[in-house]
C-alpha atoms as a PDB file:
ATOM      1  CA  UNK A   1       0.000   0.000   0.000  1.00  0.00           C
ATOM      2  CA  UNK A   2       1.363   3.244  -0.951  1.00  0.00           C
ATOM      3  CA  UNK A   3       1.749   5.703   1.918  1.00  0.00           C
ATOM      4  CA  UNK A   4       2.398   9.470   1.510  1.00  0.00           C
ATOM      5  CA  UNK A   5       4.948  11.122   3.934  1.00  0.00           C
ATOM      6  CA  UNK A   6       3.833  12.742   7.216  1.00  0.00           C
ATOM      7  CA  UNK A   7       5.792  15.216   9.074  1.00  0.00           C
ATOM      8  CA  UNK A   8       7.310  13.996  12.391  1.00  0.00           C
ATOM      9  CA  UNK A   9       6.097  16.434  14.491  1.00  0.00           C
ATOM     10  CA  UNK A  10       2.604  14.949  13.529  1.00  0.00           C
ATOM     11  CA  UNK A  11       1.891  12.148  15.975  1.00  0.00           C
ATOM     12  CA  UNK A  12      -2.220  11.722  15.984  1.00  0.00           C
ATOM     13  CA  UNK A  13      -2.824  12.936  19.156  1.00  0.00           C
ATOM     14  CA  UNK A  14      -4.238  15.745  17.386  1.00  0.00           C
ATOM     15  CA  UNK A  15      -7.511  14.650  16.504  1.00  0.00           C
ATOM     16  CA  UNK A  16     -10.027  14.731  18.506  1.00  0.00           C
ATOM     17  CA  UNK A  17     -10.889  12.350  21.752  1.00  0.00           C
ATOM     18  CA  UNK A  18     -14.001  11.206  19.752  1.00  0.00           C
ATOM     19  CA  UNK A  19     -12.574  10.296  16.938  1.00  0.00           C
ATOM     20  CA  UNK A  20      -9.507   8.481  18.987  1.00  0.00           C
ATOM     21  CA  UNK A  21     -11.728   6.883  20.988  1.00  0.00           C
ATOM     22  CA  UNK A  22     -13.319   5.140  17.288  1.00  0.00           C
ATOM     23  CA  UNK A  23      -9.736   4.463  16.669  1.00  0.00           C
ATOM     24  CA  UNK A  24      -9.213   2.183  19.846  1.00  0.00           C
ATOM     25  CA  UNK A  25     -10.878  -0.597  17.993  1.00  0.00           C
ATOM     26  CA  UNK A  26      -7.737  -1.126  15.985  1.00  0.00           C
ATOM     27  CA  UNK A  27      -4.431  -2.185  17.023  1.00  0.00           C
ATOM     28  CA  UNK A  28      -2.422   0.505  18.068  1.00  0.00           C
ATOM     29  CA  UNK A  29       0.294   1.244  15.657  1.00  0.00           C
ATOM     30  CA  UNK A  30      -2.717   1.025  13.004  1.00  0.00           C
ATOM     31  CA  UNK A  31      -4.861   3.400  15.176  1.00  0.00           C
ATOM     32  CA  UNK A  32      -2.204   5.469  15.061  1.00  0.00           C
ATOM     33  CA  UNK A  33      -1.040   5.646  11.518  1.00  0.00           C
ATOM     34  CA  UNK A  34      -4.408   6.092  10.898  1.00  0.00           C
ATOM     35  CA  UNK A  35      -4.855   8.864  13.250  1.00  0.00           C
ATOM     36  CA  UNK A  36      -1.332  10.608  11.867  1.00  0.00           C
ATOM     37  CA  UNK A  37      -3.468  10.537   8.343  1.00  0.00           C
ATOM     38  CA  UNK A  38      -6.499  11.868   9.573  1.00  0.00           C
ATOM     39  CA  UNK A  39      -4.089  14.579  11.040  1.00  0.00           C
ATOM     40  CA  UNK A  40      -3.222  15.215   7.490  1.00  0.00           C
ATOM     41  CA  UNK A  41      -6.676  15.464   6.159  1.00  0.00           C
ATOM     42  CA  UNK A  42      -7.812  18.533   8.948  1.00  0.00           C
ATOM     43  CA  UNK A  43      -4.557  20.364   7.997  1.00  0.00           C
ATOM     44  CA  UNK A  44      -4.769  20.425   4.423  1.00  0.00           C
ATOM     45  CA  UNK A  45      -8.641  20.050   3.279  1.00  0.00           C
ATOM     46  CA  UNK A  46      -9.298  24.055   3.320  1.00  0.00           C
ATOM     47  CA  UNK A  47      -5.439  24.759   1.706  1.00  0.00           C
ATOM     48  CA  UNK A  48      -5.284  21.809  -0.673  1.00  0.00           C
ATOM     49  CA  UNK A  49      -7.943  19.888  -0.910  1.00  0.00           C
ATOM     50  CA  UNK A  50      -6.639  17.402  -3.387  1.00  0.00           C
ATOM     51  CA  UNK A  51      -3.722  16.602  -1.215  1.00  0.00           C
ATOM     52  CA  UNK A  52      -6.134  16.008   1.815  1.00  0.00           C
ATOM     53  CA  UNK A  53      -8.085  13.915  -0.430  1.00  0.00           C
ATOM     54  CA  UNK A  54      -4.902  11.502  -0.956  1.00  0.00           C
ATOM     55  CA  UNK A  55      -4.599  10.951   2.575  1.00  0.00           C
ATOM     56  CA  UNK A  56      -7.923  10.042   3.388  1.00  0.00           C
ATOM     57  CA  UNK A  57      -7.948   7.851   0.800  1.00  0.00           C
ATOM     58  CA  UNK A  58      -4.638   5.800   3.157  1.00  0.00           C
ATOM     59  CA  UNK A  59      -6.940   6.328   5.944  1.00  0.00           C
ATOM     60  CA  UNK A  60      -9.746   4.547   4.127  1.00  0.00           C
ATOM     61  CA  UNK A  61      -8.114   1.902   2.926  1.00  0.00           C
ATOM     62  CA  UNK A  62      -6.249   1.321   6.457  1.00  0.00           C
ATOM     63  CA  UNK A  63      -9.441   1.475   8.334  1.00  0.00           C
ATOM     64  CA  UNK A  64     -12.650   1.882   5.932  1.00  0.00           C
ATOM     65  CA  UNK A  65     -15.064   0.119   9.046  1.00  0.00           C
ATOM     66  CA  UNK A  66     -14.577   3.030  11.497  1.00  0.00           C
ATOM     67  CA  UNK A  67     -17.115   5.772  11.340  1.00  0.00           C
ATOM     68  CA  UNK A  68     -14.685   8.852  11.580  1.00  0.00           C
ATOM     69  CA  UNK A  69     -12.586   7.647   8.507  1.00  0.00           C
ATOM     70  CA  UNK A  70     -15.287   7.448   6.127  1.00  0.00           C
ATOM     71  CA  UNK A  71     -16.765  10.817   7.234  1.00  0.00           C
ATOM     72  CA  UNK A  72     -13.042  12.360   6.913  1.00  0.00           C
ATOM     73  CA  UNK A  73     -12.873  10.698   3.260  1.00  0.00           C
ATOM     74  CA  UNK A  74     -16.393  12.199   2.708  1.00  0.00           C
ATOM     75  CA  UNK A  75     -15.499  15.853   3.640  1.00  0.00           C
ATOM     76  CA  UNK A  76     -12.412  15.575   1.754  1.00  0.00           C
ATOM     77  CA  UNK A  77     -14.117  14.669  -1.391  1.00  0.00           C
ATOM     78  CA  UNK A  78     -16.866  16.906  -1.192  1.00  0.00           C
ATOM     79  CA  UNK A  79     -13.769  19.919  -0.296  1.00  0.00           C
ATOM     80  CA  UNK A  80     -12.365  18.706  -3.898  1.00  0.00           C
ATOM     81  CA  UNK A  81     -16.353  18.365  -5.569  1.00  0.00           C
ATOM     82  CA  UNK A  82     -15.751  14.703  -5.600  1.00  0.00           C
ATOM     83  CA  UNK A  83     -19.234  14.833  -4.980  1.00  0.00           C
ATOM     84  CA  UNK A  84     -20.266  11.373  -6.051  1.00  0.00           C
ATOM     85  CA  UNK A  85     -17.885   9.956  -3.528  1.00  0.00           C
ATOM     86  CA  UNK A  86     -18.464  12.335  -1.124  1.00  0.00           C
ATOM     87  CA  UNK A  87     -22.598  11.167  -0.715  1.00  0.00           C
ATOM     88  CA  UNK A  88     -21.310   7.475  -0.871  1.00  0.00           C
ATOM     89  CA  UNK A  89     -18.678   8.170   1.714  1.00  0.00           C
ATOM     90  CA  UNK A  90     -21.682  10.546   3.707  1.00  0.00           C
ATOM     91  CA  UNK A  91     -24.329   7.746   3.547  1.00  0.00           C
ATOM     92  CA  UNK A  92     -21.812   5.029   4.633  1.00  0.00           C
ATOM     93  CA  UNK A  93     -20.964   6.973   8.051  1.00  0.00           C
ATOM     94  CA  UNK A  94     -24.828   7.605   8.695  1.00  0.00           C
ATOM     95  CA  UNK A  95     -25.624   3.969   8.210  1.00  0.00           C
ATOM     96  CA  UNK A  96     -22.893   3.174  10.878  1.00  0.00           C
ATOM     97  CA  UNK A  97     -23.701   6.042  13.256  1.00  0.00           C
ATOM     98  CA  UNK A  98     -27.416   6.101  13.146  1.00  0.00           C
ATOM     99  CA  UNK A  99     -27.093  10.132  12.939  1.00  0.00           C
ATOM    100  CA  UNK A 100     -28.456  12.755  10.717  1.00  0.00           C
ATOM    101  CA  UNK A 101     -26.025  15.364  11.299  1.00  0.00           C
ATOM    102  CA  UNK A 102     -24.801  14.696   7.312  1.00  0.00           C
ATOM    103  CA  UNK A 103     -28.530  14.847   5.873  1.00  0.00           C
ATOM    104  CA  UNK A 104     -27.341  18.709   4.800  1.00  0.00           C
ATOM    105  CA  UNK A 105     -24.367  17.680   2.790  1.00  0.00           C
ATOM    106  CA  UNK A 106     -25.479  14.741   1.626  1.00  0.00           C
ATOM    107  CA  UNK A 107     -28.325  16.611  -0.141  1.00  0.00           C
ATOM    108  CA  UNK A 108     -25.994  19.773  -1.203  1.00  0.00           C
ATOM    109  CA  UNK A 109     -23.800  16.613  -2.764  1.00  0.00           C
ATOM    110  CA  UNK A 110     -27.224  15.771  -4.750  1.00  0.00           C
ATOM    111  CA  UNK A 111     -27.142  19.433  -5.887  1.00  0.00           C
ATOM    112  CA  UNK A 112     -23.388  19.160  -7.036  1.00  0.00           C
ATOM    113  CA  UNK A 113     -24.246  15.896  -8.878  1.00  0.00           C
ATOM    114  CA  UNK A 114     -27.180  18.251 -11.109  1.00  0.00           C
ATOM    115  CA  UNK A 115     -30.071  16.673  -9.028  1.00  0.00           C
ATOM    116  CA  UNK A 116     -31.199  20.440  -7.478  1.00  0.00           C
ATOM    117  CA  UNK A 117     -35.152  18.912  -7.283  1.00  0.00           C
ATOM    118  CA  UNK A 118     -33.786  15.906  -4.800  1.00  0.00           C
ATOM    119  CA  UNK A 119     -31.877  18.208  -2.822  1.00  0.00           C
ATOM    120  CA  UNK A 120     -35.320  20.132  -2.463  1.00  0.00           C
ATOM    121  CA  UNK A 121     -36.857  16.785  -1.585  1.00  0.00           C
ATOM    122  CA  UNK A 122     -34.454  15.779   1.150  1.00  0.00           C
ATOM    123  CA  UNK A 123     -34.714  19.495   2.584  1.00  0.00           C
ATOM    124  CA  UNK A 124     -38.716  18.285   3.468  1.00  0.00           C
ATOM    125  CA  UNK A 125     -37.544  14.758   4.420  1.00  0.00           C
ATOM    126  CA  UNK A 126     -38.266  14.125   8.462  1.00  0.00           C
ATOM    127  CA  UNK A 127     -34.277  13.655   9.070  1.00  0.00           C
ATOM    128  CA  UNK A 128     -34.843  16.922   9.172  1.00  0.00           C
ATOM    129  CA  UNK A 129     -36.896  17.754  12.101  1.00  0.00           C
ATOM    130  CA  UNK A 130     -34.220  15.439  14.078  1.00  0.00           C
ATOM    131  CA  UNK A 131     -31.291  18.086  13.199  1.00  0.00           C
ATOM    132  CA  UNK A 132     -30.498  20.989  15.477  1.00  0.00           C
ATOM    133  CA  UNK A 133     -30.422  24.336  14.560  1.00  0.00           C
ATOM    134  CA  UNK A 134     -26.828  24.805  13.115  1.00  0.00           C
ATOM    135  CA  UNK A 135     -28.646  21.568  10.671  1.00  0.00           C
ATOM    136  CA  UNK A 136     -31.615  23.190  10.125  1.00  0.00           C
ATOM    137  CA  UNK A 137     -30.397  26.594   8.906  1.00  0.00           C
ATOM    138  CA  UNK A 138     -27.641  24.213   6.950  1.00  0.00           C
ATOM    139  CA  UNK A 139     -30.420  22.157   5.690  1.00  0.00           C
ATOM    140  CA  UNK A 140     -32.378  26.316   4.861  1.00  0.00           C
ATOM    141  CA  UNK A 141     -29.121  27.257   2.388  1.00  0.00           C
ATOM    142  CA  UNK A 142     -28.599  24.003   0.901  1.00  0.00           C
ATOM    143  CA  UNK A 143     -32.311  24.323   0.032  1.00  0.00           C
ATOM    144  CA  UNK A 144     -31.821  28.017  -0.734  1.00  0.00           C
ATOM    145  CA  UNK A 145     -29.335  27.174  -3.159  1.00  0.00           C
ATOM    146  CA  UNK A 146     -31.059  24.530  -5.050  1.00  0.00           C
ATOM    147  CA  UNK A 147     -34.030  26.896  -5.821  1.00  0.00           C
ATOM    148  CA  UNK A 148     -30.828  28.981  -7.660  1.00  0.00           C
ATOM    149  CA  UNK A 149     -30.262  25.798  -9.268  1.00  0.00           C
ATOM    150  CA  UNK A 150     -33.420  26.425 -11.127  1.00  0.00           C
ATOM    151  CA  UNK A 151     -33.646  29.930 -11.405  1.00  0.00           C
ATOM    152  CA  UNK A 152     -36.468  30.343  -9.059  1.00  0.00           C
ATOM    153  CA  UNK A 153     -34.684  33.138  -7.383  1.00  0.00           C
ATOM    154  CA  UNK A 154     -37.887  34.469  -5.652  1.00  0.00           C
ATOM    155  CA  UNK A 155     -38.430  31.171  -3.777  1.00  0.00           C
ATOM    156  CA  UNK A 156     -34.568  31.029  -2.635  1.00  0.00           C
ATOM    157  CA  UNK A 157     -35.171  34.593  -1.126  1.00  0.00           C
ATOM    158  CA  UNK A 158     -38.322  33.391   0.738  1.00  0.00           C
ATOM    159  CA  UNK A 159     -36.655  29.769   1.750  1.00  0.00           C
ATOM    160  CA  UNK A 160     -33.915  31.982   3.511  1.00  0.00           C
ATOM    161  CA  UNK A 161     -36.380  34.288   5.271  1.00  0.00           C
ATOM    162  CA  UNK A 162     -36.825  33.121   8.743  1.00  0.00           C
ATOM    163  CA  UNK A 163     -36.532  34.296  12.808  1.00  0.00           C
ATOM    164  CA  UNK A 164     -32.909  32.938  12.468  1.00  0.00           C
ATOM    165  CA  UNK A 165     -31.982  35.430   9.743  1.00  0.00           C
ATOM    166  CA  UNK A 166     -33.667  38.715  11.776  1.00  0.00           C
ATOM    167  CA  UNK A 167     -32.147  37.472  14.793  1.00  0.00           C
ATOM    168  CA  UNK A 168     -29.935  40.268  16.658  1.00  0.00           C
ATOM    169  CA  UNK A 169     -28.172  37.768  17.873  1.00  0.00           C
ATOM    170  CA  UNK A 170     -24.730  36.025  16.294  1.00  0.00           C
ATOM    171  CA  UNK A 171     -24.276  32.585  16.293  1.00  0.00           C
ATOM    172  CA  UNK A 172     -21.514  30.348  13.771  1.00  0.00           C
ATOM    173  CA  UNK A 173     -23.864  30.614  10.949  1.00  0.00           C
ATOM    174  CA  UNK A 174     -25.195  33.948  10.845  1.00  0.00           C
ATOM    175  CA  UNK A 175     -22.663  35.580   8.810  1.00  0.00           C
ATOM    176  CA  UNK A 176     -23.558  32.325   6.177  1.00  0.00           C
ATOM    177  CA  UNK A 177     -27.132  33.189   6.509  1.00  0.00           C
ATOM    178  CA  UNK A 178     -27.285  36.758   6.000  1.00  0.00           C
ATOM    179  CA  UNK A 179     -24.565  36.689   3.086  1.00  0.00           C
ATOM    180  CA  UNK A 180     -26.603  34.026   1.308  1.00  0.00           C
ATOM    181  CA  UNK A 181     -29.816  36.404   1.597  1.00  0.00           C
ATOM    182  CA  UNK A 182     -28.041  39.320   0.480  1.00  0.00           C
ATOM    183  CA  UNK A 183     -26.769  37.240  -2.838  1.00  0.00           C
ATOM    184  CA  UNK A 184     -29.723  36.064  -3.016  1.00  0.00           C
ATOM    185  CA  UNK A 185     -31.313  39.654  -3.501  1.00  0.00           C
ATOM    186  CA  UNK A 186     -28.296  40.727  -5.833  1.00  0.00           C
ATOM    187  CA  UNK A 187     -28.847  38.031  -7.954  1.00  0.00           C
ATOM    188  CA  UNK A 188     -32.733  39.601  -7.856  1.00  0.00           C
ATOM    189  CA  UNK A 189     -31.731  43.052  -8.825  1.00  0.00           C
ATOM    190  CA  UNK A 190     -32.473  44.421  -5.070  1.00  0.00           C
ATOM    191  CA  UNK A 191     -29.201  45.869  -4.685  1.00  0.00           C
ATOM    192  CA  UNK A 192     -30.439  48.462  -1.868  1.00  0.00           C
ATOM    193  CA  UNK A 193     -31.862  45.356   0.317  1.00  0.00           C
ATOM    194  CA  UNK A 194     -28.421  43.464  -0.972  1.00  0.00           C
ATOM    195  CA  UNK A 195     -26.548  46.475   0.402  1.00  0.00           C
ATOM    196  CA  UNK A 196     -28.035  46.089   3.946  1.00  0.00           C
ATOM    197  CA  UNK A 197     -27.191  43.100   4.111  1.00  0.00           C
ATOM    198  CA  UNK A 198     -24.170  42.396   3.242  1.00  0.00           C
ATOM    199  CA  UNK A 199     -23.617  45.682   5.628  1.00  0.00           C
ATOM    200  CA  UNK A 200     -25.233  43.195   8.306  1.00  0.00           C
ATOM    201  CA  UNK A 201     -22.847  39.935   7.207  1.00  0.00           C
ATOM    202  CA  UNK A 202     -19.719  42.078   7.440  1.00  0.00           C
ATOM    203  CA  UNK A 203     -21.028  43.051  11.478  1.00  0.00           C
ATOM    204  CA  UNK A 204     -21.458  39.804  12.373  1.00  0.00           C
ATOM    205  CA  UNK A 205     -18.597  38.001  10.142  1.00  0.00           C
ATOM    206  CA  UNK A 206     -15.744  38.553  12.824  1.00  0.00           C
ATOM    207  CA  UNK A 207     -13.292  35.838  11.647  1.00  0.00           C
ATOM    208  CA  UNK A 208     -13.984  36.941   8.253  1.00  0.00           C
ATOM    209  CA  UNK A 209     -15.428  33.081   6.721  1.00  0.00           C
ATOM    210  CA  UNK A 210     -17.321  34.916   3.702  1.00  0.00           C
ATOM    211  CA  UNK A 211     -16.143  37.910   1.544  1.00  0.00           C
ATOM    212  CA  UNK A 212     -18.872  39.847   2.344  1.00  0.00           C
ATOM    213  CA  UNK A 213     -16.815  43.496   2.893  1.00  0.00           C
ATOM    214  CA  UNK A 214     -15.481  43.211  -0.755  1.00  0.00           C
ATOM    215  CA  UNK A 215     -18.857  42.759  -2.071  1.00  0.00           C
ATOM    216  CA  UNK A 216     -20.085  45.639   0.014  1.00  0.00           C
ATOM    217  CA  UNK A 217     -17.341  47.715  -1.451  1.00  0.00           C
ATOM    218  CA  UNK A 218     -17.737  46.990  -5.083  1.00  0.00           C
ATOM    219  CA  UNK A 219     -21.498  47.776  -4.247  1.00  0.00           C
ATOM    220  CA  UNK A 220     -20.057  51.499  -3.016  1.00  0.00           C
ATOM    221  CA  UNK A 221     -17.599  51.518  -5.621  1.00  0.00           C
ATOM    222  CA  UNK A 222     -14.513  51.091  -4.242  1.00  0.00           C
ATOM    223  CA  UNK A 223     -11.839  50.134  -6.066  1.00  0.00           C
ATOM    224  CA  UNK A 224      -8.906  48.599  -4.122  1.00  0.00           C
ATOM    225  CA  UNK A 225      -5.019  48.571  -5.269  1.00  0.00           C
ATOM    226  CA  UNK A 226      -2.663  45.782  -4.955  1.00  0.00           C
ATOM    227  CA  UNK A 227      -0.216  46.275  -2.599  1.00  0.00           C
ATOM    228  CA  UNK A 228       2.262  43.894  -3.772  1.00  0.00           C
ATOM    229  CA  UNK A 229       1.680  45.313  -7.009  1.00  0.00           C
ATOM    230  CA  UNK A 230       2.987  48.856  -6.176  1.00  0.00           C
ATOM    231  CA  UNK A 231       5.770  47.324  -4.605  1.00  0.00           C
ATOM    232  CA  UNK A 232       6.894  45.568  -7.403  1.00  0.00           C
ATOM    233  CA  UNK A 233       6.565  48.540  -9.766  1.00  0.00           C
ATOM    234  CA  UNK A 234       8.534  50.528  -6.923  1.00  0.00           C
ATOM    235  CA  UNK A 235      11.366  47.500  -7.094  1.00  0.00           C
ATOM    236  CA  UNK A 236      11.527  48.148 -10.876  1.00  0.00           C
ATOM    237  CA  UNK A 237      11.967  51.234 -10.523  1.00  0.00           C
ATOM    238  CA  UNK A 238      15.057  51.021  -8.217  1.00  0.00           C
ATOM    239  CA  UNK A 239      16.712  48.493 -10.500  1.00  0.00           C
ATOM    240  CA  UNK A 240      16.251  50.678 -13.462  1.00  0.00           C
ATOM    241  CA  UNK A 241      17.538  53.767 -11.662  1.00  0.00           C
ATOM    242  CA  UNK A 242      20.375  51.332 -10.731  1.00  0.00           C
ATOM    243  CA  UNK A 243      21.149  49.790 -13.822  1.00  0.00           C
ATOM    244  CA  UNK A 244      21.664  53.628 -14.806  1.00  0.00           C
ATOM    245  CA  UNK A 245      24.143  54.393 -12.539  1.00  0.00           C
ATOM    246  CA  UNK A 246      25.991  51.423 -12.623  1.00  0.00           C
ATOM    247  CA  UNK A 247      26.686  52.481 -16.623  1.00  0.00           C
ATOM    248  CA  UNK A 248      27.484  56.114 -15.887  1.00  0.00           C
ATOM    249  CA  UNK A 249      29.825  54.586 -13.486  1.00  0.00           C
ATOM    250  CA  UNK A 250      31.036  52.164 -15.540  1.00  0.00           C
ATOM    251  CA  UNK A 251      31.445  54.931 -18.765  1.00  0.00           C
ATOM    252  CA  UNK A 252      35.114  56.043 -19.361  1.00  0.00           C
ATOM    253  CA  UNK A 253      35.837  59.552 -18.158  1.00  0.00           C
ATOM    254  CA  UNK A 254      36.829  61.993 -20.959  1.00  0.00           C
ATOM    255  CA  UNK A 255      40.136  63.081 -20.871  1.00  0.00           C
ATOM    256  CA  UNK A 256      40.736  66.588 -22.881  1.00  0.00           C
ATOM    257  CA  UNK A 257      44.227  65.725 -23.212  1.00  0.00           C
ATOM    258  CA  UNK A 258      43.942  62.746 -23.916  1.00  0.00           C
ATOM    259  CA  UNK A 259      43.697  62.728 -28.049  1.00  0.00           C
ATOM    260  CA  UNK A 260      43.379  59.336 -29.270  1.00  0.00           C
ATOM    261  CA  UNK A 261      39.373  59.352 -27.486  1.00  0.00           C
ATOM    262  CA  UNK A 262      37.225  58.487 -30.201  1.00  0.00           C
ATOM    263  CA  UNK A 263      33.496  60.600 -30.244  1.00  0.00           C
ATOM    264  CA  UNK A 264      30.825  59.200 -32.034  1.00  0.00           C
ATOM    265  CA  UNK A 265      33.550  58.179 -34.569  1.00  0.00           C
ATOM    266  CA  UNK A 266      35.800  61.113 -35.339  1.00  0.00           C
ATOM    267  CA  UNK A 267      38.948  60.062 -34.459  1.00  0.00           C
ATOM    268  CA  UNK A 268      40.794  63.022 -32.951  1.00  0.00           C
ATOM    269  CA  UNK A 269      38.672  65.601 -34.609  1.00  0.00           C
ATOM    270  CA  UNK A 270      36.339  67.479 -31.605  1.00  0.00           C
ATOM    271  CA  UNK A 271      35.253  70.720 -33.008  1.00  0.00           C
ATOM    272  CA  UNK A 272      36.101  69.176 -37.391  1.00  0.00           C
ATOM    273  CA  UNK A 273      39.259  72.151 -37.233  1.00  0.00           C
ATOM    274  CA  UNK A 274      41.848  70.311 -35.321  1.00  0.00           C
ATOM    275  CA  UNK A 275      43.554  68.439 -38.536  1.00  0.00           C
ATOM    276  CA  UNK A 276      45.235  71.809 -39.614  1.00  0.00           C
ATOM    277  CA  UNK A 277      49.409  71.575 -39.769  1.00  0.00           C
ATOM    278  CA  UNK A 278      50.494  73.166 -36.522  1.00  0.00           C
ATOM    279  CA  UNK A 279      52.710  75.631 -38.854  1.00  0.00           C
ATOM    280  CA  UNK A 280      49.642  77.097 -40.883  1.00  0.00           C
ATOM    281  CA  UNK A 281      47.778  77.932 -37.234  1.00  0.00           C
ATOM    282  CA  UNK A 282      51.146  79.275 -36.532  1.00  0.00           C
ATOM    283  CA  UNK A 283      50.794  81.656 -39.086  1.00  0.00           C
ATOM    284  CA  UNK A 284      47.697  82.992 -39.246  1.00  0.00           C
ATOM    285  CA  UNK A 285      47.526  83.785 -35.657  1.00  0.00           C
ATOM    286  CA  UNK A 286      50.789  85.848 -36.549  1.00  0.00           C
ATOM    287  CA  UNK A 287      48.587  87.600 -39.347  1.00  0.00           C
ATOM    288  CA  UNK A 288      46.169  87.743 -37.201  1.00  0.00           C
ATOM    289  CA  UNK A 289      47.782  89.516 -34.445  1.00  0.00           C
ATOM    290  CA  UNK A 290      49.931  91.922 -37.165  1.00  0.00           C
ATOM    291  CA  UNK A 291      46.988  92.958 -38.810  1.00  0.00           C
ATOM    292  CA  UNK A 292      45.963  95.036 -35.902  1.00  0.00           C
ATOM    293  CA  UNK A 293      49.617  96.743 -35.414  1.00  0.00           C
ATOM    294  CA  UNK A 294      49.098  97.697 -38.783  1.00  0.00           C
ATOM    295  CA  UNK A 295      46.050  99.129 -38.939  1.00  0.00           C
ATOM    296  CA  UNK A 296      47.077 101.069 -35.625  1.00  0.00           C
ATOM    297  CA  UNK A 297      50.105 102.292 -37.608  1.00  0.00           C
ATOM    298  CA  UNK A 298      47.776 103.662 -40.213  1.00  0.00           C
ATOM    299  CA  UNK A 299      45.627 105.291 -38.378  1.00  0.00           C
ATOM    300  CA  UNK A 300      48.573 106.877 -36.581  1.00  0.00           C
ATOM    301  CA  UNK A 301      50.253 108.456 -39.740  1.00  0.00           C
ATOM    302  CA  UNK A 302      46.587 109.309 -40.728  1.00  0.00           C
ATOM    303  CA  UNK A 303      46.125 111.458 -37.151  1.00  0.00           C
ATOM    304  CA  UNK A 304      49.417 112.976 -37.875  1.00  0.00           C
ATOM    305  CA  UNK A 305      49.173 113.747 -41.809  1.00  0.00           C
ATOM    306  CA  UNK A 306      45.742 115.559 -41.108  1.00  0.00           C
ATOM    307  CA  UNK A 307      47.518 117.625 -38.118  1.00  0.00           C
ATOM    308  CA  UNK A 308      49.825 118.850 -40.783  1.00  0.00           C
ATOM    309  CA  UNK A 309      47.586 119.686 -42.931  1.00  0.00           C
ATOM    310  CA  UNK A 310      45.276 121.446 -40.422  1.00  0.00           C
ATOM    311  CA  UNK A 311      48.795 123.416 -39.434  1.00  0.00           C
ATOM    312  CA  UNK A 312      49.863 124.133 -43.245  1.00  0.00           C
ATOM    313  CA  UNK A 313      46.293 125.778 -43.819  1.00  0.00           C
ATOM    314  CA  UNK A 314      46.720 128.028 -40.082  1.00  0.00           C
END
């Protein structure tokens, strides 16, 4: 038989004392790689369902006569919409229990399986008079639901309608309750009444099981930004303005002296005027600077011709 590894820290003795006390039936090391797999099954069913489905298939086929087992392999089934295992697996722990607390599931596991009008028939079935009142409102959505099934969204509305949904006070399935009513009325085009109440799942959802404040804020029009999304545009960013300095840093430093540097492919040639002989610069800058000396020499003589001829005419 193929077994799938189990941490060591998991020893079995973390299930619960009803369930262990099922297990005592078995030898002990069985009981208790049975129990270590059961372990598995709690831990992973809500976080990987698939994987808690392979262990409770071990369990099963270690122990497939105890109650708890083929409960555990029914919840992990129905977790991965295994559904037609899940009601085999739900019907088999009733038969051996004698208890109706599965009548819910089983018949939401006829709703999975397309059968919405047997779901509605089990919901008027006496099993459930004989449920409490966590079963009965259970027994309320799952029938709530299957009206959805068949578009007869007026009917889910009224199914949910009850003392236990205007109830002030909060028990573990309130917050299920009122958000299924308030979808319920979306789905109707109420939005106002779908407002309220989605308003009233948030108050009483205080381990937040539903997601009952988003839908309240899309309803108000909020619009919410990805945090880890900002800071991964901020981390590009940084290693684009980081990739920029490491090439300026990286980019050899001009040298004016230095003449052999090479700009954009004119080899020693800055300013297109540096490939004139040294001796022909030589020489115009000496015309350059004579040309002045004589053109202050001629307006000299100039100044002093016309001051002679000012004094030859006194």
């Amino acid at each position: 038989m193929k077994r799938l590894p189990i941490p060591d820290d998991v020893t079995g003795d973390e299930i619960d004392k009803s369930v262990r006390q099922e297990l005592l039936s078995l030898p002990k090391t069985l009981a208790d790689d049975v129990a270590r797999n059961l372990v598995m099954v709690a831990q992973l069913i809500d976080e990987d369902p698939e994987r808690a489905y392979e262990y409770s298939r071990v369990a099963l086929r270690l122990a497939s006569r105890v109650a708890a087992v083929r409960e555990a392999a029914g919840f992990a089934a129905y977790a991965s919409q295994k559904y037609s295992e899940a009601l085999a697996e739900f019907r088999a722990a009733r038969r051996m229990t004698g208890h109706n607390e599965l009548w819910p599931l089983m018949a939401d596991c006829e709703r999975g399986l397309g059968r919405p009008e047997k779901a509605l028939a089990m919901a008027g079935a006496p099993e459930v008079n004989k449920l409490d009142k966590a079963g009965q409102v259970e027994m309320r959505l799952v029938a709530a639901g299957a009206r959805r099934d068949m578009g007869q969204l007026d009917a889910a509305i009224l199914t949910l309608q009850g003392p236990e949904l205007a109830s002030n006070s909060s028990h573990a399935w309130t917050a299920r309750l009122r958000y299924a009513y308030a979808d319920a009325l979306l789905a109707a085009e109420r939005e106002d009444e779908a407002r309220e109440w989605f308003a009233k799942t948030v108050e009483s959802d205080k381990d937040g099981a539903t997601d009952a404040s988003d839908r309240l804020a899309e309803l108000d029009g909020v619009e919410f930004v990805d945090a880890f999304d900002e800071d991964d545009e901020d981390e590009k960013v940084e290693k684009s303005q980081a990739s920029a300095s490491e090439t300026r840093d990286e980019a050899p430093a001009f040298d004016e002296q230095d003449e052999d540097v090479d700009l954009d492919g004119e080899d020693d040639d800055l300013h297109g005027e540096d490939d004139e002989p040294a001796d022909a610069r030589a020489s115009t800058e000496t015309e350059s600077e004579s040309e002045p000396k004589a053109e202050s020499e001629a307006r000299d003589k100039g100044d002093q011709d016309s001051t002679g001829d000012k004094g030859a005419k006194e």
